[in-house]
PDB file of N, CA and C in Angstrom:
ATOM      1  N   UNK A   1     -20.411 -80.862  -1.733  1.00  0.00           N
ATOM      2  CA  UNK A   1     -19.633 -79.709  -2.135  1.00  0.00           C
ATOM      3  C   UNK A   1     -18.630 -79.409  -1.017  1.00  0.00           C
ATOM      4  N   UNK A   2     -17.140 -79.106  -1.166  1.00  0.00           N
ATOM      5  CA  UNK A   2     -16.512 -78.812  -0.255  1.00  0.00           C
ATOM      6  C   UNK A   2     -16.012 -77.546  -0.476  1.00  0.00           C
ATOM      7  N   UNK A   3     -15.354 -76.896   0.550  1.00  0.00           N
ATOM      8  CA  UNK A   3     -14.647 -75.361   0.943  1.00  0.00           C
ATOM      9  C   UNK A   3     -14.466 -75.014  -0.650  1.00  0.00           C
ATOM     10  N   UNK A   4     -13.717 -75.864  -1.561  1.00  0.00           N
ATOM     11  CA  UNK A   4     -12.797 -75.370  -2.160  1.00  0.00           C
ATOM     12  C   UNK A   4     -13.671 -74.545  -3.529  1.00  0.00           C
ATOM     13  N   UNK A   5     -15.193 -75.847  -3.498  1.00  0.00           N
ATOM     14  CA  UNK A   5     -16.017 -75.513  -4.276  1.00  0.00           C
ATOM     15  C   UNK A   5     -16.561 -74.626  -4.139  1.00  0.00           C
ATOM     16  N   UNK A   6     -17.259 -74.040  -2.947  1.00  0.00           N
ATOM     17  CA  UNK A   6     -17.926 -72.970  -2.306  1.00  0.00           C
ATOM     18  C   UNK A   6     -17.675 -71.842  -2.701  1.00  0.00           C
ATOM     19  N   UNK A   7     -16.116 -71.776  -2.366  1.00  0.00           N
ATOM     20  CA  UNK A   7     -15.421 -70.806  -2.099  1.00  0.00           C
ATOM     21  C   UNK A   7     -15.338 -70.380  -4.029  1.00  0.00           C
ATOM     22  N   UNK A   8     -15.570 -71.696  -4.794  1.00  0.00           N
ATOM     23  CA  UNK A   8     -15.219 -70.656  -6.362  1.00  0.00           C
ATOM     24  C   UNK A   8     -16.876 -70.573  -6.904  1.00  0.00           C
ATOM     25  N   UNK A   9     -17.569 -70.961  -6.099  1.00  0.00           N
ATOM     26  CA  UNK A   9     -18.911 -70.776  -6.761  1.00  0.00           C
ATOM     27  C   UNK A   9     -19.645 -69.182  -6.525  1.00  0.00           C
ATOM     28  N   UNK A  10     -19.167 -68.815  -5.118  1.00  0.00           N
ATOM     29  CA  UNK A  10     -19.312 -67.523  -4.306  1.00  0.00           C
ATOM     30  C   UNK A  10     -18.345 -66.822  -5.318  1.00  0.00           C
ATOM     31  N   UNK A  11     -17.144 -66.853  -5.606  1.00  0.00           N
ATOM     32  CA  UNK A  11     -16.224 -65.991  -6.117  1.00  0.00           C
ATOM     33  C   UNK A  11     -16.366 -65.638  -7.553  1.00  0.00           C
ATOM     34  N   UNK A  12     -17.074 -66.558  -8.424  1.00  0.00           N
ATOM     35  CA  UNK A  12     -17.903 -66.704  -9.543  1.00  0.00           C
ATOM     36  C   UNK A  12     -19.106 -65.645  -9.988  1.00  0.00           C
ATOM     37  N   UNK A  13     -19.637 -65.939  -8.668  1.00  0.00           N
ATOM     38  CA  UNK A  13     -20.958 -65.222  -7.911  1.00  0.00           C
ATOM     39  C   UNK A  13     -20.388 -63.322  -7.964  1.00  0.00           C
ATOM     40  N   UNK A  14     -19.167 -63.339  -7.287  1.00  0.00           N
ATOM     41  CA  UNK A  14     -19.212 -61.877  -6.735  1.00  0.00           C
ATOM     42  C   UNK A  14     -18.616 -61.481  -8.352  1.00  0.00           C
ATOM     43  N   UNK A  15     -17.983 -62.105  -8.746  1.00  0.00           N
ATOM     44  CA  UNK A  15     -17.265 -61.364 -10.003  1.00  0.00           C
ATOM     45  C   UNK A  15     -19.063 -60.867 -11.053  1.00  0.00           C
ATOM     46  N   UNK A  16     -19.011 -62.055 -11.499  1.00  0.00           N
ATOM     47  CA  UNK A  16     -20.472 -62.024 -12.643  1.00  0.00           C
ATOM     48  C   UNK A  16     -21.702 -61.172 -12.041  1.00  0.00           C
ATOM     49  N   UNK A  17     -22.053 -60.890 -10.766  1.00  0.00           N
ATOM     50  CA  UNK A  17     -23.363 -60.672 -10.691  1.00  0.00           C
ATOM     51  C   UNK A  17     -22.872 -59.553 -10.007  1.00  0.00           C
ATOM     52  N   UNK A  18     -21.607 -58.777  -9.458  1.00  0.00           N
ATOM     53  CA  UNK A  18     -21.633 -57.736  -8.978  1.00  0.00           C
ATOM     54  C   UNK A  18     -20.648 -56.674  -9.366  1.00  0.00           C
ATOM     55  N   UNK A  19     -19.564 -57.902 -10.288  1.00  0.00           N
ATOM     56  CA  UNK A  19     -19.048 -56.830 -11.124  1.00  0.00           C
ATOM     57  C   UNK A  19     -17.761 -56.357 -10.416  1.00  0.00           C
ATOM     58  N   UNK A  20     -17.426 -57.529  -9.281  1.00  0.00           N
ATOM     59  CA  UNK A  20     -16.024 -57.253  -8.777  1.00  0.00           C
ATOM     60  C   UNK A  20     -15.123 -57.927  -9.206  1.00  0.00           C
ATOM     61  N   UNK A  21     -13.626 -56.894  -9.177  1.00  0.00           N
ATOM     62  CA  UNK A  21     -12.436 -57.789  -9.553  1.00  0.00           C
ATOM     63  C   UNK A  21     -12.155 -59.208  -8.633  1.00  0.00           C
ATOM     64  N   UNK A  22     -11.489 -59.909  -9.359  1.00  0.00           N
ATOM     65  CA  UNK A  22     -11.462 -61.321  -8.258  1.00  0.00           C
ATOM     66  C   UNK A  22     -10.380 -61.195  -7.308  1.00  0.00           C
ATOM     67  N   UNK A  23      -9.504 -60.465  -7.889  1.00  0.00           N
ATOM     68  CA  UNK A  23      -8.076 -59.721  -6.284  1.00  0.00           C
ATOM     69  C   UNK A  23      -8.530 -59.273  -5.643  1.00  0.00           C
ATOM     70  N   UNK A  24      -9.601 -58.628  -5.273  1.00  0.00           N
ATOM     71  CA  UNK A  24      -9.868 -58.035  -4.174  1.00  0.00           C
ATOM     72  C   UNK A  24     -11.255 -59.333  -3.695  1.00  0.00           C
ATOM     73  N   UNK A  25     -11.319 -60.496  -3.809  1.00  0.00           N
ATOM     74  CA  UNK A  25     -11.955 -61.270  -3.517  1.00  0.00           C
ATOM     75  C   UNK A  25     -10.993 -62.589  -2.155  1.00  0.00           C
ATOM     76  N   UNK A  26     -10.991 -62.290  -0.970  1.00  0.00           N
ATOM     77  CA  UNK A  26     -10.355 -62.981  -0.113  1.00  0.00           C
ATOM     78  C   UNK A  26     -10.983 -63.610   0.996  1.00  0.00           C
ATOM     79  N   UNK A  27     -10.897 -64.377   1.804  1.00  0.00           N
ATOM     80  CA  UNK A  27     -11.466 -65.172   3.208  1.00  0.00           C
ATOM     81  C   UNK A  27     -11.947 -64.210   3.637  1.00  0.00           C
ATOM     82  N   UNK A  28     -11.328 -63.210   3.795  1.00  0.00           N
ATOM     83  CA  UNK A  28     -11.312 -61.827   5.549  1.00  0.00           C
ATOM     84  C   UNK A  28     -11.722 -60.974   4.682  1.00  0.00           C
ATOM     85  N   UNK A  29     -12.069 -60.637   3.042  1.00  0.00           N
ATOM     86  CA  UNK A  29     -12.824 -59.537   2.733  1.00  0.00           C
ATOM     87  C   UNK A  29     -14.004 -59.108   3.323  1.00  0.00           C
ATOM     88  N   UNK A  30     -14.668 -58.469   3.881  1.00  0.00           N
ATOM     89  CA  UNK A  30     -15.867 -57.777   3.851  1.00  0.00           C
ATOM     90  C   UNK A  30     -16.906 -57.459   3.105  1.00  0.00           C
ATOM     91  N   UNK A  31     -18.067 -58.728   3.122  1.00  0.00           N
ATOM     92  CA  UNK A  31     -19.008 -58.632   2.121  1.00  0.00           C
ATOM     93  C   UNK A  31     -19.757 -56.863   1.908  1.00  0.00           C
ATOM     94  N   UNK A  32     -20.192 -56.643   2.995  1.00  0.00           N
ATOM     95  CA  UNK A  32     -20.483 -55.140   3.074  1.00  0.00           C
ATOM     96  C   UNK A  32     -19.600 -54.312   2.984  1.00  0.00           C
ATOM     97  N   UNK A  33     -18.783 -53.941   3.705  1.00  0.00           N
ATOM     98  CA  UNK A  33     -17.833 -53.060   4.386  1.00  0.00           C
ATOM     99  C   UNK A  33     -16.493 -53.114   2.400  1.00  0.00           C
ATOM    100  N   UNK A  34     -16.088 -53.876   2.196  1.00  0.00           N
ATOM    101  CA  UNK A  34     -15.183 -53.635   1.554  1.00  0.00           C
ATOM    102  C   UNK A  34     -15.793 -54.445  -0.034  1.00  0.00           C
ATOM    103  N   UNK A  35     -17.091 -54.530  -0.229  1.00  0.00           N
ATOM    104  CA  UNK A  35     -17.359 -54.830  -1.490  1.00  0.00           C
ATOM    105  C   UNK A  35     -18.563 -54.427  -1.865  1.00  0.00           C
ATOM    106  N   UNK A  36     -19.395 -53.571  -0.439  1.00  0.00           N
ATOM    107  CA  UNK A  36     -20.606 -52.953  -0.585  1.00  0.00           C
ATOM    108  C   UNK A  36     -21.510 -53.675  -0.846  1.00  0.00           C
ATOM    109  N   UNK A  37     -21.636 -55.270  -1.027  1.00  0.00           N
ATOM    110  CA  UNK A  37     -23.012 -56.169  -1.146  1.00  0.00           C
ATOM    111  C   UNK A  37     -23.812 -56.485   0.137  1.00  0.00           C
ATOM    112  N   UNK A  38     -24.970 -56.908   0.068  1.00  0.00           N
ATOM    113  CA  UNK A  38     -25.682 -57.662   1.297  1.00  0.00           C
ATOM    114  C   UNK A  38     -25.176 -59.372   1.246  1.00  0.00           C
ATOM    115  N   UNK A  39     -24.426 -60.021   2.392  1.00  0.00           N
ATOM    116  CA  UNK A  39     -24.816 -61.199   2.049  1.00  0.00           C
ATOM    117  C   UNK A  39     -25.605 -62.080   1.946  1.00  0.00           C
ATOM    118  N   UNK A  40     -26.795 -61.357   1.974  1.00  0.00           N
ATOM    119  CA  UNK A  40     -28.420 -62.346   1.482  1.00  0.00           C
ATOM    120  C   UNK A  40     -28.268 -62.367  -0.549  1.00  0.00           C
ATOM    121  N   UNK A  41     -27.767 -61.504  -0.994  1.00  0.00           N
ATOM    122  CA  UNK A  41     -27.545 -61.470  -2.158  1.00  0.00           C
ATOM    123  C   UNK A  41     -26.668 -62.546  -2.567  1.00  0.00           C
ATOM    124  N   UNK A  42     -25.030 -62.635  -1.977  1.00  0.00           N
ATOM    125  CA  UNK A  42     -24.518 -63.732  -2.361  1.00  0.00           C
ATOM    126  C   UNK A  42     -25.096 -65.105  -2.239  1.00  0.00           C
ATOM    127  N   UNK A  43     -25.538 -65.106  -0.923  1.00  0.00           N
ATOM    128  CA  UNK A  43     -26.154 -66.717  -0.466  1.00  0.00           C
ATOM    129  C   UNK A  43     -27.326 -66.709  -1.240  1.00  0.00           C
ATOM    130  N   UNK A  44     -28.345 -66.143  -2.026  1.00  0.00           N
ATOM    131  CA  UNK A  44     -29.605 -66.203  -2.516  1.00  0.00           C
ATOM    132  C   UNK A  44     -28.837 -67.043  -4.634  1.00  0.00           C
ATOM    133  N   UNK A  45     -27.619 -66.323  -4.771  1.00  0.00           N
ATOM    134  CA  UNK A  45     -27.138 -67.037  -5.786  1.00  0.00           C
ATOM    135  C   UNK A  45     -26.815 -68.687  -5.657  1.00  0.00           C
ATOM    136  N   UNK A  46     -26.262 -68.625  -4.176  1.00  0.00           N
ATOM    137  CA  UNK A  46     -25.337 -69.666  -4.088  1.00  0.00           C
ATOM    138  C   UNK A  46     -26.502 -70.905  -3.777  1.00  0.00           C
ATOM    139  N   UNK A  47     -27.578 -70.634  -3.361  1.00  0.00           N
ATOM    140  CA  UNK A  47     -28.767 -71.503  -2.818  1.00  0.00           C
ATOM    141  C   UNK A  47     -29.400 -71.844  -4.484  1.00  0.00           C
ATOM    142  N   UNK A  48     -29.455 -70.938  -5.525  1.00  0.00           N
ATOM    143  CA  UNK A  48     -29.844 -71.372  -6.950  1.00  0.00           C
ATOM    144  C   UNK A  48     -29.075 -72.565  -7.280  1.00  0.00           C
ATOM    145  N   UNK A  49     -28.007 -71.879  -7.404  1.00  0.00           N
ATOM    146  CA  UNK A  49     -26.651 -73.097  -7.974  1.00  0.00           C
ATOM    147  C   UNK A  49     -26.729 -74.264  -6.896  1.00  0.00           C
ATOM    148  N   UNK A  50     -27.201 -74.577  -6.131  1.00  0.00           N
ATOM    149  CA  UNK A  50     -26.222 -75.619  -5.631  1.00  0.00           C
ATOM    150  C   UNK A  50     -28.064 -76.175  -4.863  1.00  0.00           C
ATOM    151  N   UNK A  51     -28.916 -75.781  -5.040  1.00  0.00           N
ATOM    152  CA  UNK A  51     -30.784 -76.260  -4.718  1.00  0.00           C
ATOM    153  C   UNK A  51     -30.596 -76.792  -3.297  1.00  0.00           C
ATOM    154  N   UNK A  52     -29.723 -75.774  -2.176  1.00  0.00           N
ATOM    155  CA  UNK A  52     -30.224 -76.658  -0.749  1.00  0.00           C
ATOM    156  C   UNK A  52     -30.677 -75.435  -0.541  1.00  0.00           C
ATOM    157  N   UNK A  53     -31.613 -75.729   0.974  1.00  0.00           N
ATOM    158  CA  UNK A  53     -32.099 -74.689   1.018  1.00  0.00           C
ATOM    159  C   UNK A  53     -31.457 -73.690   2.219  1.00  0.00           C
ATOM    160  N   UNK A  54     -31.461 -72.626   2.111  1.00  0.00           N
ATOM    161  CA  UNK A  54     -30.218 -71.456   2.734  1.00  0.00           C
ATOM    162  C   UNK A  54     -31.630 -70.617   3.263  1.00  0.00           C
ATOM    163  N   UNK A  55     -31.744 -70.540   4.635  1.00  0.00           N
ATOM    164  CA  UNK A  55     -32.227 -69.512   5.187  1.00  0.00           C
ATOM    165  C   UNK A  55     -31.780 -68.576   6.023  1.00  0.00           C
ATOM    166  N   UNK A  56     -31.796 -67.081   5.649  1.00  0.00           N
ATOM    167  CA  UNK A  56     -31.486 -66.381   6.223  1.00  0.00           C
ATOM    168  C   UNK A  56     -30.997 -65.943   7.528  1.00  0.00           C
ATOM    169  N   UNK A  57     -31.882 -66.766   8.328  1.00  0.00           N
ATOM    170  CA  UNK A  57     -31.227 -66.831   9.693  1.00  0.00           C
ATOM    171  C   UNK A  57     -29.833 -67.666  10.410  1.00  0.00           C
ATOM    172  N   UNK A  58     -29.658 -68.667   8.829  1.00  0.00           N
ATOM    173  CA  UNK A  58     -28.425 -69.231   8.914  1.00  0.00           C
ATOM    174  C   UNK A  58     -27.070 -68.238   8.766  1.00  0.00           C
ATOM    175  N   UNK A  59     -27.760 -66.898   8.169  1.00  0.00           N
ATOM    176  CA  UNK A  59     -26.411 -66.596   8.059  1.00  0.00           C
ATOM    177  C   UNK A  59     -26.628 -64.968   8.958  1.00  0.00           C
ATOM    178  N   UNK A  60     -26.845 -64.834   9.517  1.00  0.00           N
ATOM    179  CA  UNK A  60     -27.180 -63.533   9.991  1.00  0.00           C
ATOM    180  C   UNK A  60     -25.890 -63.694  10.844  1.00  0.00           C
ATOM    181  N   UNK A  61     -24.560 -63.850  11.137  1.00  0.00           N
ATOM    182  CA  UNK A  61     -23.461 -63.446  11.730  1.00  0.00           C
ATOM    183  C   UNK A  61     -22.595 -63.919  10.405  1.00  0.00           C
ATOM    184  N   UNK A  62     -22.946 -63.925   9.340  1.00  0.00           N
ATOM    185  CA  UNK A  62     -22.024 -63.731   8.592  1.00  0.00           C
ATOM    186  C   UNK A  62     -21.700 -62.169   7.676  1.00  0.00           C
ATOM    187  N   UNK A  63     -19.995 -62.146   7.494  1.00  0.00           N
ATOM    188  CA  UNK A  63     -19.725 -60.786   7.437  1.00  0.00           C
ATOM    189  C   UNK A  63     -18.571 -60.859   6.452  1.00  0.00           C
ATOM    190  N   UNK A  64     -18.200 -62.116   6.212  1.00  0.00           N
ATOM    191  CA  UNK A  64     -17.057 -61.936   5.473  1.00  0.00           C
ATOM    192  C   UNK A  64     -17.268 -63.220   4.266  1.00  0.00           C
ATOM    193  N   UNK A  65     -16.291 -63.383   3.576  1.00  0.00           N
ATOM    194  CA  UNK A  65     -16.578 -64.275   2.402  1.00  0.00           C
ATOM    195  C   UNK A  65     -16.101 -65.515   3.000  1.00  0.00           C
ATOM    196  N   UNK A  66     -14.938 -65.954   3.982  1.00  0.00           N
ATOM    197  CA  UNK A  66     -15.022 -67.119   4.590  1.00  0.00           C
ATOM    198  C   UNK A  66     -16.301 -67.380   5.335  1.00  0.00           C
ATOM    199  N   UNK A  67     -17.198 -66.607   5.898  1.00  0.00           N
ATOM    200  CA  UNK A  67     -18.053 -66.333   6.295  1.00  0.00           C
ATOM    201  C   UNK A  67     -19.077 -67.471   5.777  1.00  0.00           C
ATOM    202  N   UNK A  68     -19.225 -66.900   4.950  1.00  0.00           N
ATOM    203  CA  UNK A  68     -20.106 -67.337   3.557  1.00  0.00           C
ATOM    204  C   UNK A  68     -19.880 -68.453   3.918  1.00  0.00           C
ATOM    205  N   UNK A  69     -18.894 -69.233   3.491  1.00  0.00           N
ATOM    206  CA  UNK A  69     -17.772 -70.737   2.973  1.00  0.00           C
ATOM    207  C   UNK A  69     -19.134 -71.238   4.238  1.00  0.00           C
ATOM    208  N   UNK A  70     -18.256 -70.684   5.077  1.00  0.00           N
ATOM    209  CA  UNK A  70     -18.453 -71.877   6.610  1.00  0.00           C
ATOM    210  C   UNK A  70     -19.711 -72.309   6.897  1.00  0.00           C
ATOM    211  N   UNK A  71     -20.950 -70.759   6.362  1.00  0.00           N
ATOM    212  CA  UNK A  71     -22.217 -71.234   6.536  1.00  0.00           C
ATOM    213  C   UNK A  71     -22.603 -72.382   5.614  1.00  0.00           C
ATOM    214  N   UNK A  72     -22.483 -72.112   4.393  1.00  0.00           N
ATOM    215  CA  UNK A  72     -22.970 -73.139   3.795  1.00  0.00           C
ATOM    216  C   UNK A  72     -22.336 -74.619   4.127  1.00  0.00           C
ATOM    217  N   UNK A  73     -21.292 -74.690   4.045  1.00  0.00           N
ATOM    218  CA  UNK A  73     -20.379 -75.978   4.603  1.00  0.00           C
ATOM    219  C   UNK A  73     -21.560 -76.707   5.770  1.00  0.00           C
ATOM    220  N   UNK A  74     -21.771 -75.674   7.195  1.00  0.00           N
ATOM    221  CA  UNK A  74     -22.824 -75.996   8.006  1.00  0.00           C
ATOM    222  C   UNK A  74     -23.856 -76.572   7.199  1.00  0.00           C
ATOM    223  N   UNK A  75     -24.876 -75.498   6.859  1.00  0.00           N
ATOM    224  CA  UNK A  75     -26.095 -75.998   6.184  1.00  0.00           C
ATOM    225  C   UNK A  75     -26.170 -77.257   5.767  1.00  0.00           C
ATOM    226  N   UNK A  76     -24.592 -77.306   4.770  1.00  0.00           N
ATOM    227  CA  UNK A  76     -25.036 -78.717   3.970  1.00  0.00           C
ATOM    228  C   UNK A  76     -24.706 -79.963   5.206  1.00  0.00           C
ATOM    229  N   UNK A  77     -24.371 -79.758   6.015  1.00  0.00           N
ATOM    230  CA  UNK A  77     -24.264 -80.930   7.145  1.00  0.00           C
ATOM    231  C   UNK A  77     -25.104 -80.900   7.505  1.00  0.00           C
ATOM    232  N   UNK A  78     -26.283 -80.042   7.952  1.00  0.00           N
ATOM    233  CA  UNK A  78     -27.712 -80.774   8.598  1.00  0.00           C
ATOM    234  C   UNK A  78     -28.790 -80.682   7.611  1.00  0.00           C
ATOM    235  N   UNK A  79     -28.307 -79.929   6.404  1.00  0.00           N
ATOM    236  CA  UNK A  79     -29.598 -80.620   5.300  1.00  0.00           C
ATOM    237  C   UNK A  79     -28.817 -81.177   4.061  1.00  0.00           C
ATOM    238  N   UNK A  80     -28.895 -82.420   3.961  1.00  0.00           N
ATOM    239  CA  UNK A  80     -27.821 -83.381   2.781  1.00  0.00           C
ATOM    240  C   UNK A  80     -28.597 -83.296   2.211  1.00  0.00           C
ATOM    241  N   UNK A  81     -30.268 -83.004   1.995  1.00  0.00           N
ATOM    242  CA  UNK A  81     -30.975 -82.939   0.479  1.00  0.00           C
ATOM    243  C   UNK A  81     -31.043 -81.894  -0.066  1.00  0.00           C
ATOM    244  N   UNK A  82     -30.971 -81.906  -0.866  1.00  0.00           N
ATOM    245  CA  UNK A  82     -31.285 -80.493  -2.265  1.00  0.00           C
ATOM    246  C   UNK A  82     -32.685 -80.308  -1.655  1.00  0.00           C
ATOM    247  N   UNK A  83     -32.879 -78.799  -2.100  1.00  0.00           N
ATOM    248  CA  UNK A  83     -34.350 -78.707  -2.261  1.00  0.00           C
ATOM    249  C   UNK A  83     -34.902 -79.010  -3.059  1.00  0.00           C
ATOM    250  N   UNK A  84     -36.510 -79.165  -3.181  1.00  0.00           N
ATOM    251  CA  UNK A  84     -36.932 -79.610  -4.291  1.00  0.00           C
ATOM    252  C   UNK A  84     -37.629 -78.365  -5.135  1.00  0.00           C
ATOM    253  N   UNK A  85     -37.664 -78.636  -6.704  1.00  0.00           N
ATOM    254  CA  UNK A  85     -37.630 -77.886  -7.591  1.00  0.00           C
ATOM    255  C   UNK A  85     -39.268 -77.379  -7.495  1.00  0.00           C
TER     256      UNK A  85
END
């Protein structure tokens, strides 16, 4: 999966499951601060869709929706397997 995918699977994510417009969906938005979610919520979608496994402590300095992108991008470089079902 690359940036470009991430980035519309998360944006997919914030529209459908939280009910935000997608214009106010950007790199430098503010998962908390300017859209009021936790990002354990986004990444807990994005770990369904895509079966690697995302732990929390991977993202605990993330704050923004590029944020997001970059962790998972990481993740999937040191775990190339899906989790298992």
């Amino acid at each position: 999966m690359n940036a470009q995918e991430v980035r519309t699977l998360l944006t997919d994510a914030l529209v459908n499951l939280f009910e935000i417009e997608p214009e106010r969906i950007k790199p430098e938005t503010n998962l908390y601060k300017d859209l009021k979610i936790d990002s354990i919520d986004a990444i807990d979608h994005i770990k369904r869709e895509t079966g690697r496994k995302l732990q929390a402590e991977d993202f605990c300095n993330v704050r923004t929706v590029e944020d997001v992108v970059q962790a998972v991008l990481k993740v999937q470089t040191q775990d190339p397997e899906p989790e298992a079902e």
